[in-house]
N, C-alpha and C. Protein backbone atom coordinates (compact mmCIF):
# COMPACT_ATOMS: atom_id res chain seq x y z
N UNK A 1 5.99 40.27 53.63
CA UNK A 1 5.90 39.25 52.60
C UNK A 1 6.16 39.89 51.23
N UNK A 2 6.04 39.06 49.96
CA UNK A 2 6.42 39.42 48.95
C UNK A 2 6.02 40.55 48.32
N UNK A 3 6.52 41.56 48.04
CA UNK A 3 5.74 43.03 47.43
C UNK A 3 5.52 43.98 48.32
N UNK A 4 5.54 43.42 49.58
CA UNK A 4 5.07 44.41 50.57
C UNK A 4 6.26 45.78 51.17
N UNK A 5 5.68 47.22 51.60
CA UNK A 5 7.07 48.03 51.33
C UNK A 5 6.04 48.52 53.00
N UNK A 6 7.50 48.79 53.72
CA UNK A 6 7.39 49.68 54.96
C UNK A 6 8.56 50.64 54.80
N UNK A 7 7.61 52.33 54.60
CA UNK A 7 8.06 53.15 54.26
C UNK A 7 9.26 53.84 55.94
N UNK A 8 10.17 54.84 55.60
CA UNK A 8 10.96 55.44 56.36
C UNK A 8 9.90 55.94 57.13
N UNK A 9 10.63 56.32 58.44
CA UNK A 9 9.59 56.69 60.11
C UNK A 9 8.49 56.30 60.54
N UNK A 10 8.47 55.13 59.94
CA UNK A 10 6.93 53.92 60.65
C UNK A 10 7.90 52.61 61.15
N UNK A 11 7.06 52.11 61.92
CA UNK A 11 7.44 50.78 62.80
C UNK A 11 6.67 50.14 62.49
N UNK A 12 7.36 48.88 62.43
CA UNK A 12 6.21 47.45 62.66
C UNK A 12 6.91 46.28 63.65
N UNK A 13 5.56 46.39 64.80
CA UNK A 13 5.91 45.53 66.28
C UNK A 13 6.37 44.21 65.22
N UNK A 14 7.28 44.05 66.83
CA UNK A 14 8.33 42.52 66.44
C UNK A 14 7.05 41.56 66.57
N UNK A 15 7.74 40.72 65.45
CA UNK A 15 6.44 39.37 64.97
C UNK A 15 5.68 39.53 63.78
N UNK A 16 5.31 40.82 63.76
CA UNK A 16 4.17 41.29 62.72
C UNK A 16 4.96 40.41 61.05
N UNK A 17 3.50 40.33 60.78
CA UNK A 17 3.81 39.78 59.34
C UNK A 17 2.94 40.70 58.28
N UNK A 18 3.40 41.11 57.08
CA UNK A 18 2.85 42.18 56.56
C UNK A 18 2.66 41.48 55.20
N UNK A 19 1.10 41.59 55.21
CA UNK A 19 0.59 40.78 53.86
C UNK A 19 1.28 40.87 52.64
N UNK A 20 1.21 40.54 51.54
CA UNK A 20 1.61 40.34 50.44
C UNK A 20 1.48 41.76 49.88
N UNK A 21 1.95 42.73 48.93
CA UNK A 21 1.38 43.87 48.51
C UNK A 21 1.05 44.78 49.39
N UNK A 22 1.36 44.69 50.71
CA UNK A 22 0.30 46.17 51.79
C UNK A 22 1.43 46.97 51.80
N UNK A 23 1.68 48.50 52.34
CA UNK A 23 2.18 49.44 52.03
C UNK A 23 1.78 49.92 53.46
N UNK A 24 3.30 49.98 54.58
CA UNK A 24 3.34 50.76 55.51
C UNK A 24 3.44 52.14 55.59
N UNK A 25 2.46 52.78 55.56
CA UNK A 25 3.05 54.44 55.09
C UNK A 25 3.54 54.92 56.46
N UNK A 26 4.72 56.20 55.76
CA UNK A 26 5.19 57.25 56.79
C UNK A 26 4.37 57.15 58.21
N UNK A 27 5.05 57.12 59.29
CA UNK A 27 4.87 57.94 60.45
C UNK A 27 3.54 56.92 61.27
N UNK A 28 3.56 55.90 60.51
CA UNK A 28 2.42 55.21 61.43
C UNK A 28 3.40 54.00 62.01
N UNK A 29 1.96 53.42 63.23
CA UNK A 29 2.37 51.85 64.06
C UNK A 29 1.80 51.06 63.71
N UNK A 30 2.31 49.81 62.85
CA UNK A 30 1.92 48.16 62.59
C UNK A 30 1.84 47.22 63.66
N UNK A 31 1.15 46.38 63.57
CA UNK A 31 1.63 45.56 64.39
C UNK A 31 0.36 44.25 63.95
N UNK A 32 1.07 42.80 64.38
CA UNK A 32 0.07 41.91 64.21
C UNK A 32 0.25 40.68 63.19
N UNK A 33 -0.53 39.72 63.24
CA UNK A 33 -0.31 39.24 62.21
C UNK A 33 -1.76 38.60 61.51
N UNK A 34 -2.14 39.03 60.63
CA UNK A 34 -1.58 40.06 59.76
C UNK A 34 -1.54 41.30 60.36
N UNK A 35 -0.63 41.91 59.90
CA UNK A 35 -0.24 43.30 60.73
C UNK A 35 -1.12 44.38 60.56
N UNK A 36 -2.12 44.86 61.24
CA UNK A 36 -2.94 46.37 60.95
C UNK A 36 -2.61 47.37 61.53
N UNK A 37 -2.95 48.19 61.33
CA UNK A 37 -2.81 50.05 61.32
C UNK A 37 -3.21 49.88 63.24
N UNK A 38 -2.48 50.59 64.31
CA UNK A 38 -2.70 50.85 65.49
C UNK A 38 -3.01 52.12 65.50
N UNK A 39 -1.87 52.96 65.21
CA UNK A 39 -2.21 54.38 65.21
C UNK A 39 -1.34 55.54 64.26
N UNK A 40 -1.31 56.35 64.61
CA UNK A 40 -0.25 57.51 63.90
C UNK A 40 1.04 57.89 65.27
N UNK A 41 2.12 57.40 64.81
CA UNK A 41 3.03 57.89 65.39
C UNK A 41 2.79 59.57 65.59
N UNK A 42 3.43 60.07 67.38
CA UNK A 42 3.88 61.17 67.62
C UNK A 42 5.39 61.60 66.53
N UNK A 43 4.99 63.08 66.55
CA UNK A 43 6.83 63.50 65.97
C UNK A 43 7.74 63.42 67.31
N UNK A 44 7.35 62.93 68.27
CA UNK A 44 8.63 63.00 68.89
C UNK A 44 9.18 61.47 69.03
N UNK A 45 8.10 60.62 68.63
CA UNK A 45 8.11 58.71 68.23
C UNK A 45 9.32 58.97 66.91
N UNK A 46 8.75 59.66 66.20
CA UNK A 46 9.59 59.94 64.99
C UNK A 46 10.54 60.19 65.00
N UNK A 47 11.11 61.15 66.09
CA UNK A 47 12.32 61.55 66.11
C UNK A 47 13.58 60.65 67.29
N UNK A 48 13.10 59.60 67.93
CA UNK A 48 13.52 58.49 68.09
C UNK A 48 14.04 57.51 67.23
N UNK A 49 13.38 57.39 66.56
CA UNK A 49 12.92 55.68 65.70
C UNK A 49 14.96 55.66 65.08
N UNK A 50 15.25 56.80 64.62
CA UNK A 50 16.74 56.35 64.43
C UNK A 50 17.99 55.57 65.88
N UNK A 51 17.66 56.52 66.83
CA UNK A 51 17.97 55.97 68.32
C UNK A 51 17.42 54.65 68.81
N UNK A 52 16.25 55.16 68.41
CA UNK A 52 15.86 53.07 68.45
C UNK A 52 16.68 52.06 68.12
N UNK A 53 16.62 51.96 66.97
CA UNK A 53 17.34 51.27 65.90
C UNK A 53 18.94 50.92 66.13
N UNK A 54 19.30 51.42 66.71
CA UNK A 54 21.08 51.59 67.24
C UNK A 54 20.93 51.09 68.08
N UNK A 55 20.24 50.99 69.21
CA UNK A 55 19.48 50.52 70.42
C UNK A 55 19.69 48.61 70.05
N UNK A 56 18.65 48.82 69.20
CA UNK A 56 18.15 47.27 69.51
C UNK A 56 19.43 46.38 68.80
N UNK A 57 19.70 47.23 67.50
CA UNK A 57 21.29 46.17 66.99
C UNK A 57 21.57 46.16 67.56
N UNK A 58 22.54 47.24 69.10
CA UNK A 58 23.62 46.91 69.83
C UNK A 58 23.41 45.34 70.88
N UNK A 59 21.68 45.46 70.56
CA UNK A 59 21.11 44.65 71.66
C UNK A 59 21.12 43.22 71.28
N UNK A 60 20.75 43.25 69.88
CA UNK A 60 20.85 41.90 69.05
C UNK A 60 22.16 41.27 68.89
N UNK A 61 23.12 42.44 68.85
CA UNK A 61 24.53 41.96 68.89
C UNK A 61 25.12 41.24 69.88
N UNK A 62 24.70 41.44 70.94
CA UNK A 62 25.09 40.69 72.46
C UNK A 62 24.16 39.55 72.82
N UNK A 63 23.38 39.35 71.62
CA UNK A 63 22.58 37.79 71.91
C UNK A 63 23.13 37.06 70.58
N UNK A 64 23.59 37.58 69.70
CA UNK A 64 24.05 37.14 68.26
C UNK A 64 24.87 35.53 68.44
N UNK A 65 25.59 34.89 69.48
CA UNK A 65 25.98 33.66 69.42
C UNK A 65 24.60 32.56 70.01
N UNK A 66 23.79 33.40 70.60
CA UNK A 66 22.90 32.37 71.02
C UNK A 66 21.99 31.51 69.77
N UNK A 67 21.93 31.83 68.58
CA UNK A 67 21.17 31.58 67.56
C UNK A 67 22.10 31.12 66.43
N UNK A 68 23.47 30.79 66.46
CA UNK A 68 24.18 30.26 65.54
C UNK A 68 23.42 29.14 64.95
N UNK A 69 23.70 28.59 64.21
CA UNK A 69 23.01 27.22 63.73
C UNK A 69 23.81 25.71 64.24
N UNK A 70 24.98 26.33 65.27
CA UNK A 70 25.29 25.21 66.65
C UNK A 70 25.48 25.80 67.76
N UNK A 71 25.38 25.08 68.89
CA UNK A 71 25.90 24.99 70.20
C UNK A 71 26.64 26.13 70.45
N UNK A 72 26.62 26.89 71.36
CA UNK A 72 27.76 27.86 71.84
C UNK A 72 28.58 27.73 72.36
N UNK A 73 28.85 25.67 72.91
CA UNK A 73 29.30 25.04 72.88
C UNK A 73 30.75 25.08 72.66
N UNK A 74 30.39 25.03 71.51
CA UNK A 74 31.44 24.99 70.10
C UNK A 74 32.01 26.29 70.54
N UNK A 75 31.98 27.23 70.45
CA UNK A 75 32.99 28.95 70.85
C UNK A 75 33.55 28.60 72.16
N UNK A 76 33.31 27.68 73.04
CA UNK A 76 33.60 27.67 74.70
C UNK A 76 35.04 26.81 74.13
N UNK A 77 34.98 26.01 73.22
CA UNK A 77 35.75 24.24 73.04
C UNK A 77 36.75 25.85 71.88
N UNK A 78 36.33 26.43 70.83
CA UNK A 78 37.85 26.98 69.76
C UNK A 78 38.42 27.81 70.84
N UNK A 79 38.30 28.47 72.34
CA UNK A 79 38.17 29.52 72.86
C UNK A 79 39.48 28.90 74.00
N UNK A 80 39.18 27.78 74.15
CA UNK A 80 40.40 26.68 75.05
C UNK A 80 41.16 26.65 74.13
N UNK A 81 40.83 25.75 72.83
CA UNK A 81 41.84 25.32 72.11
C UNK A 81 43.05 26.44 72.01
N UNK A 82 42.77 27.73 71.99
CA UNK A 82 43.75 28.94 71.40
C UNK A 82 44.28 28.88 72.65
N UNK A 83 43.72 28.77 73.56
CA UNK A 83 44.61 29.00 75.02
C UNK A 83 45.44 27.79 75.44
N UNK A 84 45.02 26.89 74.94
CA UNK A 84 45.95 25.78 75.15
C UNK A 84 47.37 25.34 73.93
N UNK A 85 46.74 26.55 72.92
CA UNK A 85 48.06 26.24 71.79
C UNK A 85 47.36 25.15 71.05
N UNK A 86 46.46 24.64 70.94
CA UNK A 86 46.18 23.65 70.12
C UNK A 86 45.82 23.79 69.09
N UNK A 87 46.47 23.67 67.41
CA UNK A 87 45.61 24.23 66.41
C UNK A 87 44.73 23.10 65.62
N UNK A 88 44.50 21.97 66.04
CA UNK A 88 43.49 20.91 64.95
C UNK A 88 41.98 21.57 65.50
């Protein structure tokens, strides 16, 4: 939320909402909503968290049409049209 900073090599679990003003420091785990302190990340959690991260975009990327703001529908119907030569 507004003001709130989550510093480099800490996580905060998917969902968590992080109060107004709170301050995720280095090397720890969030989670929650409101989100509290779980524990202190391992250095070897730490030395993941970049591999993570590459991880889950590649992952978000291959669900990325399911959440358009229409139908996927719509990509099946422009996806004919090109194959059929049709340009309206």
């Amino acid at each position: 939320m507004e003001g709130s900073l989550v510093e480099t090599h800490s996580i905060l679990e998917a969902g968590s909402v992080v109060p107004p003003g709170r301050r995720i420091p280095t090397g720890e785990l969030w989670a929650g909503n409101p989100a509290r302190f779980v524990r202190t990340l391992t250095h070897e959690e730490t030395l993941e968290i970049p591999k993570l991260a590459v991880a889950i975009n590649d992952l978000s990327n291959s669900y990325f049409s399911e959440f358009l703001p229409y139908s996927t529908v719509y990509l099946d119907v422009e996806k004919l049209k090109k194959k059929l030569g049709i340009s309206i």
